[in-house]
Protein backbone atom coordinates (compact mmCIF):
# COMPACT_ATOMS: atom_id res chain seq x y z
CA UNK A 1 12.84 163.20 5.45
CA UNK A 2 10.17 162.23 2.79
CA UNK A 3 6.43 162.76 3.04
CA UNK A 4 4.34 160.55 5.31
CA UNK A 5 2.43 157.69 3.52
CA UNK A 6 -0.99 157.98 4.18
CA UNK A 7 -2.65 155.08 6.44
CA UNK A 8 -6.12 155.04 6.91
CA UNK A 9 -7.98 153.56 9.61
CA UNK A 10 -11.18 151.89 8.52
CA UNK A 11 -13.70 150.92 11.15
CA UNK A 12 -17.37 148.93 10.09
CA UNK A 13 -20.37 148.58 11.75
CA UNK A 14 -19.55 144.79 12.93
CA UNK A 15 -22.44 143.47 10.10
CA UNK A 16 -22.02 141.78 6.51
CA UNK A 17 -23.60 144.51 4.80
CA UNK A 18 -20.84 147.19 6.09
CA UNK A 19 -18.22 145.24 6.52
CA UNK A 20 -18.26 143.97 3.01
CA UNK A 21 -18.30 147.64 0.98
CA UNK A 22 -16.10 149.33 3.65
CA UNK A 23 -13.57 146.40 2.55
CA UNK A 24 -14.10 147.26 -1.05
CA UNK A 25 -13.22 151.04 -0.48
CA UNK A 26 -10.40 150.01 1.41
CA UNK A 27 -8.91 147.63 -1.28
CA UNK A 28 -10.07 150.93 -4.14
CA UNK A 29 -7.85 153.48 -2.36
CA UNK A 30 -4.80 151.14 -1.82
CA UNK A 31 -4.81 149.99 -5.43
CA UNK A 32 -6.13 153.74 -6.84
CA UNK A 33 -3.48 155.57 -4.09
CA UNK A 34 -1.06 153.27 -2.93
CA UNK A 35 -2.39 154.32 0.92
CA UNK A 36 -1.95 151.92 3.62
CA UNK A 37 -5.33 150.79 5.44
CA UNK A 38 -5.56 149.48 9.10
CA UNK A 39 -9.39 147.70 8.56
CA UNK A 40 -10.67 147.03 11.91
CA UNK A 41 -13.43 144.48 12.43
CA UNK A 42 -15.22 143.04 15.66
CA UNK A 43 -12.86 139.82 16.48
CA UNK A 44 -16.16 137.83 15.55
CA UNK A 45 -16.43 139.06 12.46
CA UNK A 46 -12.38 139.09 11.84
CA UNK A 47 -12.87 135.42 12.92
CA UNK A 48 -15.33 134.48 10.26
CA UNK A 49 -13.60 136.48 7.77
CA UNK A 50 -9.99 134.52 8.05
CA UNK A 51 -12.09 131.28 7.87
CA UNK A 52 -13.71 132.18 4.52
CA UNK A 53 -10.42 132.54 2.90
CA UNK A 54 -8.53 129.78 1.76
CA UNK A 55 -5.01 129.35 3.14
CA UNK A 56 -3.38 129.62 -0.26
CA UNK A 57 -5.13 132.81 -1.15
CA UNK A 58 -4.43 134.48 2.20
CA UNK A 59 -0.51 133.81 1.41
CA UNK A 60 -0.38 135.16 -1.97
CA UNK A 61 -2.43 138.09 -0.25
CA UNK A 62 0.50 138.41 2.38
CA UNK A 63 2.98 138.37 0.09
CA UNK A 64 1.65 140.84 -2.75
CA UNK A 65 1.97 144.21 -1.96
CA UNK A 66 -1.04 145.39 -0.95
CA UNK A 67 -1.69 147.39 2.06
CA UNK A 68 -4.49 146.52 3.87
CA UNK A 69 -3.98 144.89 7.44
CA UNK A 70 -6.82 143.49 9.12
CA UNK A 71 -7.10 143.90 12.48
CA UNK A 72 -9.49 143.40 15.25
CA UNK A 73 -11.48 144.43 18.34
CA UNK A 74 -13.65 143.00 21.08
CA UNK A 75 -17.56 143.73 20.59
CA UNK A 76 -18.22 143.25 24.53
CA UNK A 77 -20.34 140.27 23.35
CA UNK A 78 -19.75 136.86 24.50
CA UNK A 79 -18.89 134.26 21.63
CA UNK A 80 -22.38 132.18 22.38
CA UNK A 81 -24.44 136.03 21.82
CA UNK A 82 -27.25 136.39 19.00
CA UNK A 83 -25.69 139.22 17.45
CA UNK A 84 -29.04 139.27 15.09
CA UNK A 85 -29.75 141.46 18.51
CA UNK A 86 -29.10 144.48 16.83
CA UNK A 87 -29.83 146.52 19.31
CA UNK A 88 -27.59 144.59 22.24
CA UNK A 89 -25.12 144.13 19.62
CA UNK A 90 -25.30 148.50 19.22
CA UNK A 91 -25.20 149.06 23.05
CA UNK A 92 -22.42 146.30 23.39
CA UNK A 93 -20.35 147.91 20.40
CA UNK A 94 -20.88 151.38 21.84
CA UNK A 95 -20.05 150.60 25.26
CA UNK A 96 -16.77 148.59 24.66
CA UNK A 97 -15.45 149.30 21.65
CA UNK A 98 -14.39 152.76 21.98
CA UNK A 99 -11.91 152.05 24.70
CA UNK A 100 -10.19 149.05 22.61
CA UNK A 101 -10.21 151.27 19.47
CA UNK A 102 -8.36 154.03 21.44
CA UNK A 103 -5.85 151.61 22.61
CA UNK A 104 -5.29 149.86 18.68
CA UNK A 105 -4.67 153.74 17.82
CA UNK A 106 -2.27 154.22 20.50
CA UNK A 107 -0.41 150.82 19.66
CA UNK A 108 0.05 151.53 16.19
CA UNK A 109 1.19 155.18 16.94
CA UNK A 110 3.43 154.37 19.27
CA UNK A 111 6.13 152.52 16.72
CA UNK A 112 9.42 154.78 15.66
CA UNK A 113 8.11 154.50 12.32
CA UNK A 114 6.56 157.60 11.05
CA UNK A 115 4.77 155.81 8.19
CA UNK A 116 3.14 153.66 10.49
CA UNK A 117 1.46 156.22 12.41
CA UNK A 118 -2.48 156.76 11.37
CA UNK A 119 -3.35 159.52 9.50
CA UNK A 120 -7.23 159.35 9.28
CA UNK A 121 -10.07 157.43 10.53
CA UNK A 122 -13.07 156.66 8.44
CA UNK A 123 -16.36 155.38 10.67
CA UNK A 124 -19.33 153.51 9.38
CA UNK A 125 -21.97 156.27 9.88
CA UNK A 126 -23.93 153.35 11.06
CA UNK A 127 -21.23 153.23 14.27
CA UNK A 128 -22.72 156.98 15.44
CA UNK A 129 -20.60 159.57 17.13
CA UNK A 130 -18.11 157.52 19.70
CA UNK A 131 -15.58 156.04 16.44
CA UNK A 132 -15.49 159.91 15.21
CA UNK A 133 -14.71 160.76 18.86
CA UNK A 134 -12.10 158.43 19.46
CA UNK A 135 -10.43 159.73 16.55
CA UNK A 136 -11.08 163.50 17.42
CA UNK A 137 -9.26 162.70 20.87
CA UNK A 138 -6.22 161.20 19.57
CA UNK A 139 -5.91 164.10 17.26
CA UNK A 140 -6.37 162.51 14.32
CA UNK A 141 -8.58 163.39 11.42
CA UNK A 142 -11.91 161.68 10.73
CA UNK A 143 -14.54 160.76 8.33
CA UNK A 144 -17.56 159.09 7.99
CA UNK A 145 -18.74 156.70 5.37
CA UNK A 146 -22.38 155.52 4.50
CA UNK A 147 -22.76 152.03 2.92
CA UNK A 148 -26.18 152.30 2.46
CA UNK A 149 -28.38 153.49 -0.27
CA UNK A 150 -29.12 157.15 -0.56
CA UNK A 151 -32.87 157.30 0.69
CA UNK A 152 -31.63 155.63 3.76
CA UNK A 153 -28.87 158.35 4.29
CA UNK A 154 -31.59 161.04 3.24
CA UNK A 155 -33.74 159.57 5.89
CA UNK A 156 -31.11 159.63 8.90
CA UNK A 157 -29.99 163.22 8.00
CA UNK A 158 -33.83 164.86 8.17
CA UNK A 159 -33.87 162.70 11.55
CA UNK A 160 -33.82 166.29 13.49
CA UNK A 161 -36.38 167.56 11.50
CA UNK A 162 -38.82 164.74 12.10
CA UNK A 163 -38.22 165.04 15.74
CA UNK A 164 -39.04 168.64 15.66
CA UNK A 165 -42.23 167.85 13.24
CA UNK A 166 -42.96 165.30 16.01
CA UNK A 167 -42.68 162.56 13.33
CA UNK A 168 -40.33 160.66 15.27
CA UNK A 169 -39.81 160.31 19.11
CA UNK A 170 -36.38 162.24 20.35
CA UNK A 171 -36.38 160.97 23.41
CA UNK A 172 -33.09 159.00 24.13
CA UNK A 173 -34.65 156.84 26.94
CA UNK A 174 -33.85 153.30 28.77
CA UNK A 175 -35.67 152.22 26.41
CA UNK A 176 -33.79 152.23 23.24
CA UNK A 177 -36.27 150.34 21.00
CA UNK A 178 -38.38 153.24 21.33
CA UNK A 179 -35.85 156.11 20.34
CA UNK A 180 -36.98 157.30 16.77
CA UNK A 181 -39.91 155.16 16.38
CA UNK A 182 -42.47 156.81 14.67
CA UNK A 183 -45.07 158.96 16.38
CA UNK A 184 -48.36 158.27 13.32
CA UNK A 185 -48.48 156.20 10.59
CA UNK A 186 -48.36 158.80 7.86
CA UNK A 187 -46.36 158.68 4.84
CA UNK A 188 -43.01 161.01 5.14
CA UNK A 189 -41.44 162.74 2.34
CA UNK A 190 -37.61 163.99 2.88
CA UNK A 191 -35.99 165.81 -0.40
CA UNK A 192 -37.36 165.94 -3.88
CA UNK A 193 -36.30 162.49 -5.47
CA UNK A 194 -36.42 160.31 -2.67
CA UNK A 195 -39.51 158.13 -2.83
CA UNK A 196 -41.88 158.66 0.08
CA UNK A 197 -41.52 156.43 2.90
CA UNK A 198 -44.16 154.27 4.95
CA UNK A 199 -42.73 153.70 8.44
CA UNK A 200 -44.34 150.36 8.70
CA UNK A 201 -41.74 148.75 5.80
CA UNK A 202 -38.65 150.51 8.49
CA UNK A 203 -39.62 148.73 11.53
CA UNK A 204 -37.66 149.74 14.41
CA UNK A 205 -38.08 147.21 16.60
CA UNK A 206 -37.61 144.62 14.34
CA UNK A 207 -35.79 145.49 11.83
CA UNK A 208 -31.85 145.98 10.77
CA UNK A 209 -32.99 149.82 10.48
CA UNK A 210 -32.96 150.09 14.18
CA UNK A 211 -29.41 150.72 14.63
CA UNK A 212 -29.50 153.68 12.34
CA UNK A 213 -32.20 155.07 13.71
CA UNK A 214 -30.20 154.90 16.96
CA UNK A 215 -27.04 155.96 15.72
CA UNK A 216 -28.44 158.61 13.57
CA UNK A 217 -30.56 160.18 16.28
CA UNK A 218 -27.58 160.20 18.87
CA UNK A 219 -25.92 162.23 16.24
CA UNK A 220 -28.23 164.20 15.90
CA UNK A 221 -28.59 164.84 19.37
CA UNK A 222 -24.60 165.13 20.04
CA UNK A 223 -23.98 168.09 22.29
């Protein structure tokens, strides 16, 4: 019996700005090491994506040989939503898709074919702990990726250490807005390099850093 072709499992935070370099690294290692990639979207987000290809481009697509299947998942959200929401869109994606991304796993496991079955899951970091969970359940190994810059990922991973500086409220309460908001207004600085950041320009409340914030502290905060 030969060796196993690797097939990755590639899951975005269900936003144009993740979805769009996750989809780059998943074309890179099929064309750089022939692996086969399972790239899972929100079904409103697979929707829009189908409908900005044209049809003739989509069948050469089909029909060359690489191997990247799109596939997708309910966000719990209802097709009439504001997913600009980002924080119902977060507790939507959290609460329902974990359960349908279990059951895609499962699916796709369950063939005879050996090469079929999934090898590795690699999360948006943006998604938090539940998509590294899922894949930790089903036995299957798991990675994160971060398609943001690196002052941003600097940022998330000292998120423990502003808590504890009492920079940032910890306190994962009902109301999520207010989980990792900051505590003063002073200036922060996190390793040697990164520029020092005013918490004023990283809104929480209203601004597409909330979800990180969220996910990052609820990392953070994993028991």
């Amino acid at each position: 019996m030969g060796r196993q072709t690797d097939h990755v499992l590639i899951i975005p935070y269900p936003a144009q700005g993740h979805v769009t370099p996750l989809l780059k690294f998943a074309y890179r290692i099929c064309d750089d090491h022939g692996m086969k990639v399972t790239f899972v979207n929100s079904d409103f987000i697979h929707a829009k994506l189908l409908a900005a290809v044209p049809p003739e481009e989509a069948e050469a697509e089909a029909q060359s040989r690489v191997q990247v299947r799109l596939a997708s998942i309910p966000d719990g959200l209802d097709p009439g939503n504001d997913r600009r929401d980002i924080f119902k869109l977060t507790e939507s994606v959290q609460r329902f898709m974990p359960v349908h991304l279990k059951n895609l796993i499962e699916n796709v496991d369950s063939s005879n074919d050996e090469d079929e079955m999934i090898t590795t899951v690699i999360a948006d970091i943006a998604l938090g702990w539940w998509a590294i969970g899922v894949a930790e359940k089903t036995g299957i190994q798991a990675f994160t990726f971060c398609p943001f810059g690196p002052e941003n990922l600097a940022l998330a991973l000292h998120i423990q250490k502003l808590i504890e500086a009492r920079i940032l409220n910890g306190l994962m309460n009902d109301s999520t807005a207010s989980a990792g908001s900051p505590l003063s207004d002073e200036l922060i600085c996190v390793p040697k390099g990164i520029p020092m950041f005013d918490f004023p320009i990283l809104s929480l409340t209203h601004s597409i850093y909330g979800y990180l914030w969220v996910a990052s502290l609820q990392l953070c905060l994993r028991t």
